[in-house]
C-alpha atoms as a PDB file:
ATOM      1  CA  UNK A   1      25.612 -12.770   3.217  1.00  0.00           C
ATOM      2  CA  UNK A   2      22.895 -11.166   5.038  1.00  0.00           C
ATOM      3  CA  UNK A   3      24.074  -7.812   4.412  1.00  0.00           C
ATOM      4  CA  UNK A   4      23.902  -8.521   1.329  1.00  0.00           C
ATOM      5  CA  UNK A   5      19.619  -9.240   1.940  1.00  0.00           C
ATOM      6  CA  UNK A   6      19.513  -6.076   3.769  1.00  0.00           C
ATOM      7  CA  UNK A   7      21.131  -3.670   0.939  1.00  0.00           C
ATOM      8  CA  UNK A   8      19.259  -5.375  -1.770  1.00  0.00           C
ATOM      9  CA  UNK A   9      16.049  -5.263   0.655  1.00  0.00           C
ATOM     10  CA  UNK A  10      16.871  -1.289   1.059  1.00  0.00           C
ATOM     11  CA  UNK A  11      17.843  -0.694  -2.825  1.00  0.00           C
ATOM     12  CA  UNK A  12      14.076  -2.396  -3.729  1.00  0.00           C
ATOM     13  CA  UNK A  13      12.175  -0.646  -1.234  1.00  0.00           C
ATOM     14  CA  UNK A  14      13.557   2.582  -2.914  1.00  0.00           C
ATOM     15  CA  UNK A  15      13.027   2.044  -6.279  1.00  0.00           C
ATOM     16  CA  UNK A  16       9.341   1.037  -5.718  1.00  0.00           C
ATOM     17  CA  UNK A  17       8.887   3.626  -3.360  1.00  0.00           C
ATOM     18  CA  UNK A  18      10.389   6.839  -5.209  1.00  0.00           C
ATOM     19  CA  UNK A  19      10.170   5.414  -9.411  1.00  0.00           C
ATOM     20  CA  UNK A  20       6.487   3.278  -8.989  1.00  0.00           C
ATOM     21  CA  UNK A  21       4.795   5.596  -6.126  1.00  0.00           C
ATOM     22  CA  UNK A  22       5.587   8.214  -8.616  1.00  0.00           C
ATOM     23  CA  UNK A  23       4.807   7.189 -11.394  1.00  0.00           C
ATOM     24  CA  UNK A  24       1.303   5.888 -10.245  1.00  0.00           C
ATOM     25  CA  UNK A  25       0.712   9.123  -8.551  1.00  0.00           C
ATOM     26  CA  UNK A  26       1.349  11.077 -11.961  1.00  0.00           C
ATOM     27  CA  UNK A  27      -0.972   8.509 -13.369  1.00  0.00           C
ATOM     28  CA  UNK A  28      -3.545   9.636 -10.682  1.00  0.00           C
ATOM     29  CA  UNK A  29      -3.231  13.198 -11.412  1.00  0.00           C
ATOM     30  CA  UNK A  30      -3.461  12.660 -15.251  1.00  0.00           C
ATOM     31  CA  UNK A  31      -6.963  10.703 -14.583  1.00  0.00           C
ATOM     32  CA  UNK A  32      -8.284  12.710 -11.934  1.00  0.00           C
ATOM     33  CA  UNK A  33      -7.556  15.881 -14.090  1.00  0.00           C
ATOM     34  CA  UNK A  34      -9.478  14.062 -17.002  1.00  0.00           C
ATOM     35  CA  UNK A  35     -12.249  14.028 -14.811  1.00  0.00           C
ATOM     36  CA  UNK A  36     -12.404  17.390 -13.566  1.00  0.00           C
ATOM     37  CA  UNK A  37     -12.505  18.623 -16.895  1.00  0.00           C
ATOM     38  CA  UNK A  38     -15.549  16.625 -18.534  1.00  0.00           C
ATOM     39  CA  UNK A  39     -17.596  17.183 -15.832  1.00  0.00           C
ATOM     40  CA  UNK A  40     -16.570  20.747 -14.853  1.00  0.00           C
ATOM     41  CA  UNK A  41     -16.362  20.093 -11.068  1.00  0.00           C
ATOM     42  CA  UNK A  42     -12.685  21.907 -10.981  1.00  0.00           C
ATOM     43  CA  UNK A  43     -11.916  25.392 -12.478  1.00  0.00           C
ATOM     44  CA  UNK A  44     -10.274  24.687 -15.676  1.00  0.00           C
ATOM     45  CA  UNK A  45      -7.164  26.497 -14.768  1.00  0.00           C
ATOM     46  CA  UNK A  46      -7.033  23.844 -11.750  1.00  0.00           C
ATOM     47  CA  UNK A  47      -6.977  21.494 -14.418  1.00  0.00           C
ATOM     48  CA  UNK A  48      -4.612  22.902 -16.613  1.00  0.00           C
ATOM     49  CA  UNK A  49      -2.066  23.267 -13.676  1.00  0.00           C
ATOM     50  CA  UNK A  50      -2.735  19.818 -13.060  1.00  0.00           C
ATOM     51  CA  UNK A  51      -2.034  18.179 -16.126  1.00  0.00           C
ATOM     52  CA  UNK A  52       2.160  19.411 -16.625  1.00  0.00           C
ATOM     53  CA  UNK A  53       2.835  18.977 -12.886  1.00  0.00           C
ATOM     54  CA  UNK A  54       1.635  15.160 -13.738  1.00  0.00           C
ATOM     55  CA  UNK A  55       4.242  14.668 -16.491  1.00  0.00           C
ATOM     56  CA  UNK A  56       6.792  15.818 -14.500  1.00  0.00           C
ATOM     57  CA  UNK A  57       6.098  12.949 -12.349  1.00  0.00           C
ATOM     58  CA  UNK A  58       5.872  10.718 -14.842  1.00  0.00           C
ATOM     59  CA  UNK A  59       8.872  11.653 -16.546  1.00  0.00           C
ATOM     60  CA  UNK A  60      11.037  12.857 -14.297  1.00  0.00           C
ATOM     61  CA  UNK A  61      14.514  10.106 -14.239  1.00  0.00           C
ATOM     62  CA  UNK A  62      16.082  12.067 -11.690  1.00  0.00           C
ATOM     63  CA  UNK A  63      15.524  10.387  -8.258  1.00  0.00           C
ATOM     64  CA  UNK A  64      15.714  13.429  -6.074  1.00  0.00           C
ATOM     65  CA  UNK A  65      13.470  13.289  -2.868  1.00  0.00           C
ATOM     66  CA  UNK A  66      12.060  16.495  -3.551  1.00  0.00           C
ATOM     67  CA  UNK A  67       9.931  14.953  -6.088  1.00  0.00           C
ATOM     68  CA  UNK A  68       7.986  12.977  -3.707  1.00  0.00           C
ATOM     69  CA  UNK A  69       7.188  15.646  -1.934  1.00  0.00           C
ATOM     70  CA  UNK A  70       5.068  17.329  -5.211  1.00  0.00           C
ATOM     71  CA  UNK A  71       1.889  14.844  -4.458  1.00  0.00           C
ATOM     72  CA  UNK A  72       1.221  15.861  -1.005  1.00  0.00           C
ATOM     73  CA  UNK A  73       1.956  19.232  -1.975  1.00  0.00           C
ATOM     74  CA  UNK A  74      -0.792  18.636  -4.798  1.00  0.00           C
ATOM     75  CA  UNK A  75      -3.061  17.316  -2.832  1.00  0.00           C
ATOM     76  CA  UNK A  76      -2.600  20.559  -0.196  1.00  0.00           C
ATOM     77  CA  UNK A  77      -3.240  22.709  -2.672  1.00  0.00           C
ATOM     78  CA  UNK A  78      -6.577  20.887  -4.074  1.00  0.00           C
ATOM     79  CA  UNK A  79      -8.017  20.400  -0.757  1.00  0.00           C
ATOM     80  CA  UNK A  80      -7.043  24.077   0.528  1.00  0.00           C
ATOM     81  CA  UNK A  81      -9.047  25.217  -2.538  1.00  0.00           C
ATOM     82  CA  UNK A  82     -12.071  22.576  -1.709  1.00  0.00           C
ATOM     83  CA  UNK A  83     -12.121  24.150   1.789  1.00  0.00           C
ATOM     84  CA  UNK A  84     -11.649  27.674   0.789  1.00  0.00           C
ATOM     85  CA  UNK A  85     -14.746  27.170  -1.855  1.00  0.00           C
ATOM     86  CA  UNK A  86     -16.721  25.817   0.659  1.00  0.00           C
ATOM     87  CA  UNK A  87     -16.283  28.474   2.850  1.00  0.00           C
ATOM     88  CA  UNK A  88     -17.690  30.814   0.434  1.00  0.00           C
ATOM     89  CA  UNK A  89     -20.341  29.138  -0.612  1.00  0.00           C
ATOM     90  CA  UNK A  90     -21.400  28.711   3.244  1.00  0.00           C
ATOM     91  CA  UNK A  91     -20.994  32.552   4.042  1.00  0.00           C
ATOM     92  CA  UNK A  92     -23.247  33.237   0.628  1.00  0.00           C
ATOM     93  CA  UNK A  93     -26.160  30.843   1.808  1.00  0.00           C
ATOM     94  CA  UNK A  94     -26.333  32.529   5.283  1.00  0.00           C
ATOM     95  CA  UNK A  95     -26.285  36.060   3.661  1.00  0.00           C
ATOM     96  CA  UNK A  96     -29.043  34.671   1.688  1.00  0.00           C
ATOM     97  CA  UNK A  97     -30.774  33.417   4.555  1.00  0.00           C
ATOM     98  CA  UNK A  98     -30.456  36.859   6.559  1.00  0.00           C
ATOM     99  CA  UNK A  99     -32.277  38.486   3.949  1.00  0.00           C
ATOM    100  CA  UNK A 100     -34.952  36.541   4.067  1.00  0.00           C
ATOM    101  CA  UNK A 101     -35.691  36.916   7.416  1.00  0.00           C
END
């Protein structure tokens, strides 16, 4: 009997953790991308990218663990891009600042 528990505790854990996590984080993406692109903070090709690797979260039905990993992936890639940008814009300022001197 309290095997049972433990495999049903296991099987629910797993769907809510690889078909709901997923599913939100798709959702996430989908908004997120909505708001990047009315208010122009991303690149639109950012955006673009964004929106088709959300559906296949959403509507992916194949369980495979690899698609868990595409969020964090997703979210490496935005905030490698954040840090590269500011970068940039950092280096321009002090160039900027040179020549006024």
């Amino acid at each position: 009997m309290r095997n049972s528990f433990l495999i049903f505790g296991r099987l629910m854990v797993y769907q809510i953790t690889n078909v709901y996590a997923l599913r939100m984080s798709g959702v996430f993406m989908i908004s997120l991308g909505t708001i990047w692109l009315r208010t122009g903070t991303m690149p639109r090709w950012l955006v673009f990218l964004t929106y088709p690797v959300a559906l296949v979260m959403l509507l992916s039905f194949s369980l495979n663990i690899f698609f868990s990993l595409i969020f964090p992936a997703w979210v490496f890639a935005i905030s490698l891009y954040i840090l590269i940008e500011n970068i940039r814009r950092r280096s321009t300022a002090a160039e900027g600042s040179q020549e006024l001197l």
